[in-house]
N, C-alpha and C. Protein backbone atom coordinates (compact mmCIF):
# COMPACT_ATOMS: atom_id res chain seq x y z
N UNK A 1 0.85 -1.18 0.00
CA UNK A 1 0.00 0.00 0.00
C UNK A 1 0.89 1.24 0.00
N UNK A 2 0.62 2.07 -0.52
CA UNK A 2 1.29 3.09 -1.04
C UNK A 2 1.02 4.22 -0.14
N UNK A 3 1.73 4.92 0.80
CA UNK A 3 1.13 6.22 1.73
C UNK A 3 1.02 7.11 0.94
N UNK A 4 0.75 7.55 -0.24
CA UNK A 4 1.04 8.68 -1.14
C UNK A 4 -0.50 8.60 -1.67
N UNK A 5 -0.49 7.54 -2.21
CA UNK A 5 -1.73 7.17 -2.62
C UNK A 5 -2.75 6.90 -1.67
N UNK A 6 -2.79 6.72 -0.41
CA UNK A 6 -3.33 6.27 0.52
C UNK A 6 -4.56 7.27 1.06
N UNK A 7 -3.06 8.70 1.05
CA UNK A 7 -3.79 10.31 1.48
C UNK A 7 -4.18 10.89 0.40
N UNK A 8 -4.23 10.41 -0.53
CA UNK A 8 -4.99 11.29 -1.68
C UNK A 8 -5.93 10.52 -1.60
N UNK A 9 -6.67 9.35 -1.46
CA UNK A 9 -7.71 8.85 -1.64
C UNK A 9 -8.70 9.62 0.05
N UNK A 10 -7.42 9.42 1.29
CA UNK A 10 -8.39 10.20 1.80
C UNK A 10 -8.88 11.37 1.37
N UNK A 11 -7.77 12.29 0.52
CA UNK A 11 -8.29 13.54 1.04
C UNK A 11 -9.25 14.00 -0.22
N UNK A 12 -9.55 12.81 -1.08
CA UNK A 12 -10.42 13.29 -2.40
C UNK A 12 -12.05 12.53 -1.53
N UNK A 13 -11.65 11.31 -0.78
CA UNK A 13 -12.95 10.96 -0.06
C UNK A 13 -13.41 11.95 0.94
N UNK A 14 -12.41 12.92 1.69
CA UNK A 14 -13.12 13.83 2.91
C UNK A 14 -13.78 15.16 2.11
N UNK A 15 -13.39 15.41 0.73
CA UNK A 15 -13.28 16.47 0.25
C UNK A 15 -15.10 16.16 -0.29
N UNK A 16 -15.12 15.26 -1.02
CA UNK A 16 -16.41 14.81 -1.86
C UNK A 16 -17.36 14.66 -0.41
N UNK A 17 -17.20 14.27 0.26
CA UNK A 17 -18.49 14.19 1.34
C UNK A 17 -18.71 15.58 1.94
N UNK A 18 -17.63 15.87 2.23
CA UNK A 18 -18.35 17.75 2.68
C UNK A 18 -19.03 18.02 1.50
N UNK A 19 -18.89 17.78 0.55
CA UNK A 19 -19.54 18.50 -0.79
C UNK A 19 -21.00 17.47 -0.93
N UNK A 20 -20.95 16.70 -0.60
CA UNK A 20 -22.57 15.72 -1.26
C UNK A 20 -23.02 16.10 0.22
N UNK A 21 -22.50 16.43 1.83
CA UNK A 21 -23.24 17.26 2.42
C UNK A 21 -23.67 18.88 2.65
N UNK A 22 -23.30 19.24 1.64
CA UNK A 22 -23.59 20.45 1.16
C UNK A 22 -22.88 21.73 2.22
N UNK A 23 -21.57 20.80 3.17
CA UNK A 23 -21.45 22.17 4.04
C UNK A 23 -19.82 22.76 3.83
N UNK A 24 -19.97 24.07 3.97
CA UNK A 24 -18.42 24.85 3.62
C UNK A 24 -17.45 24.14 4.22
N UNK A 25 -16.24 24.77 4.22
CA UNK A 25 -15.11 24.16 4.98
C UNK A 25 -14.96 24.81 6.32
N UNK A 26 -15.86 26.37 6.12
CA UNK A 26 -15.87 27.13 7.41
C UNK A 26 -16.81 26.53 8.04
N UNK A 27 -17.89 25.63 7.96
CA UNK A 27 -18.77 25.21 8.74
C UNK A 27 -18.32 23.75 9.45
N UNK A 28 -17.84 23.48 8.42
CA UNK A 28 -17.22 21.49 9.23
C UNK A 28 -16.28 21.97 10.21
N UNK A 29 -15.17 23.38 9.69
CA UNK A 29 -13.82 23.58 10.72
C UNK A 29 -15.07 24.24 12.28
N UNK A 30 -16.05 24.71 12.10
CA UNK A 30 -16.54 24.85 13.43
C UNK A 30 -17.58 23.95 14.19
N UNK A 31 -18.33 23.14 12.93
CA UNK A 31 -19.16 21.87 13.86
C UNK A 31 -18.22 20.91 14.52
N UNK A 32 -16.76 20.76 13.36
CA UNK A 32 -15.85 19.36 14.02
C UNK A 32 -14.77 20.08 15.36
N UNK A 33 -14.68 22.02 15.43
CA UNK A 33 -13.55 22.18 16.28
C UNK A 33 -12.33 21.85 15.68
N UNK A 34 -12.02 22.09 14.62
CA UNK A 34 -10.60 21.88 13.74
C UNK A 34 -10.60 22.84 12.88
N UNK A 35 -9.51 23.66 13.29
CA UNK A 35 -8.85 24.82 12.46
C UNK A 35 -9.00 25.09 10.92
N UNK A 36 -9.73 25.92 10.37
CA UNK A 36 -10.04 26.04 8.77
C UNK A 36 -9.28 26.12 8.52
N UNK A 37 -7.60 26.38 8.62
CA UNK A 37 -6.62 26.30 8.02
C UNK A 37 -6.27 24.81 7.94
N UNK A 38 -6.21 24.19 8.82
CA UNK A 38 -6.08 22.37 8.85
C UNK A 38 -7.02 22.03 7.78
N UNK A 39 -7.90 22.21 7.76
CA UNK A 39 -9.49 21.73 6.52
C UNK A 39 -8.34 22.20 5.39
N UNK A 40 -8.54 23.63 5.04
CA UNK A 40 -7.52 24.01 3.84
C UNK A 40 -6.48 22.68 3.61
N UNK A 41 -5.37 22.84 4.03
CA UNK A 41 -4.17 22.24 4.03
C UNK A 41 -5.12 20.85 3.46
N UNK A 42 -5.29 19.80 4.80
CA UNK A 42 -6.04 18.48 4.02
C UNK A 42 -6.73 18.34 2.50
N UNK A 43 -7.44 19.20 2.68
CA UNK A 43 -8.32 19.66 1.17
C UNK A 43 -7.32 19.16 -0.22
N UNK A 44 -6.12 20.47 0.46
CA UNK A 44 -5.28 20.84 -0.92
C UNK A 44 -4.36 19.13 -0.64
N UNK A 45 -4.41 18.53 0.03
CA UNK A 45 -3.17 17.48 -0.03
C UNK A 45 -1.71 18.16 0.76
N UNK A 46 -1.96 18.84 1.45
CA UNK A 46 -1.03 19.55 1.95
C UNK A 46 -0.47 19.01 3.60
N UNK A 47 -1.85 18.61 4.18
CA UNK A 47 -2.00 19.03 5.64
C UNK A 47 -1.09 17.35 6.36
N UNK A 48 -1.17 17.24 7.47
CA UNK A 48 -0.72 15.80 8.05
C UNK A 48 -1.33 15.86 9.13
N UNK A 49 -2.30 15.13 9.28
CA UNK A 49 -3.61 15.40 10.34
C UNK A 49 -3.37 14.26 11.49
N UNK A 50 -3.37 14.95 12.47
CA UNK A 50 -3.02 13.25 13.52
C UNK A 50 -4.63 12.56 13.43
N UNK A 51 -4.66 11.37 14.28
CA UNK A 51 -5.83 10.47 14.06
C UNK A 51 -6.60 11.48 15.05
N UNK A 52 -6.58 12.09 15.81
CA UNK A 52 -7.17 13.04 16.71
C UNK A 52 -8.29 13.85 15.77
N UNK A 53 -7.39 14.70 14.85
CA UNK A 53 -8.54 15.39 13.57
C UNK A 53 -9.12 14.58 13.24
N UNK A 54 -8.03 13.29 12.49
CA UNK A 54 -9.28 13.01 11.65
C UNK A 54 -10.48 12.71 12.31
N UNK A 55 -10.40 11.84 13.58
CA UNK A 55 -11.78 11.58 13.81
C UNK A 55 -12.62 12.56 14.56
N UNK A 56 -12.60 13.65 14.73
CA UNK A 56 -12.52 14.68 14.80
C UNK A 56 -14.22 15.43 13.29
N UNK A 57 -13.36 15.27 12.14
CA UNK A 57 -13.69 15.68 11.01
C UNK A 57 -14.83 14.38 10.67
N UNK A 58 -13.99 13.19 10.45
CA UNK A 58 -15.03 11.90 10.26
C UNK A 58 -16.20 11.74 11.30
N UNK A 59 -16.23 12.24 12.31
CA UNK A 59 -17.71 12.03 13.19
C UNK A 59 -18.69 13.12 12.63
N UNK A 60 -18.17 14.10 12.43
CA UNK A 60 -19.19 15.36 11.80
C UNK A 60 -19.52 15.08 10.77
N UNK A 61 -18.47 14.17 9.35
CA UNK A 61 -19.27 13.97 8.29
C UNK A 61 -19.93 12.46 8.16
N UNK A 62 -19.84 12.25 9.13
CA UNK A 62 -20.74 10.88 9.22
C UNK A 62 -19.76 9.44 8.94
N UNK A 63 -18.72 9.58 9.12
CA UNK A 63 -18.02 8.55 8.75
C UNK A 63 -16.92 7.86 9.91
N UNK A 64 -15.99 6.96 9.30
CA UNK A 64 -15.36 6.28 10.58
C UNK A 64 -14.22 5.58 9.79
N UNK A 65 -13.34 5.57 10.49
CA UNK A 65 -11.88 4.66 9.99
C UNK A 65 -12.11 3.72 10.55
N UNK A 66 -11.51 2.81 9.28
CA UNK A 66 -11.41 1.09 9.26
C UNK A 66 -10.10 0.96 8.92
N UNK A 67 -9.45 -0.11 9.82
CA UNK A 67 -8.03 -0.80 9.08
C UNK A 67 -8.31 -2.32 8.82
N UNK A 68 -7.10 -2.42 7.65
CA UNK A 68 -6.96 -4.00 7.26
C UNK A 68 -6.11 -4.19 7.91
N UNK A 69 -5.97 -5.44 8.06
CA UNK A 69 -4.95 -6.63 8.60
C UNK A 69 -4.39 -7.05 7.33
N UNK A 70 -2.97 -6.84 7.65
CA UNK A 70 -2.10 -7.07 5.73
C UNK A 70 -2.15 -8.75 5.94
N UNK A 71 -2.11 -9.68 5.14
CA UNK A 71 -1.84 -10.93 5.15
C UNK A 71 -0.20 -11.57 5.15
């Protein structure tokens, strides 16, 4: 698994759900309590979010991290 590829899939999946829930980036950075500059940064592929944000960001847009077990 590729970490490069890993965070672009997050950050094109966190990006598309704020958008199919119709709310700004100024509204998620104040329902989730995470800095609109952090939202920015993630957005652009920029940011390095500890698991703290993300779940943080993922409870407000309705979602949740899953890991695999590599074989």
């Amino acid at each position: 698994m590729d970490p490069e590829n890993t965070f672009k899939d997050l950050q094109t999946t966190l990006t598309n759900r704020r958008q199919v829930l119709g709310i700004t980036q100024e509204q998620l950075s104040r329902l989730s309590k995470v800095g609109i500059k952090t939202i920015y940064k993630l957005e652009q592929g920029k940011g390095n979010p500890s698991l703290e944000t993300l779940e943080k960001l993922l409870e407000v847009l309705g979602m949740e991290i899953a890991m695999k077990l590599k074989k």
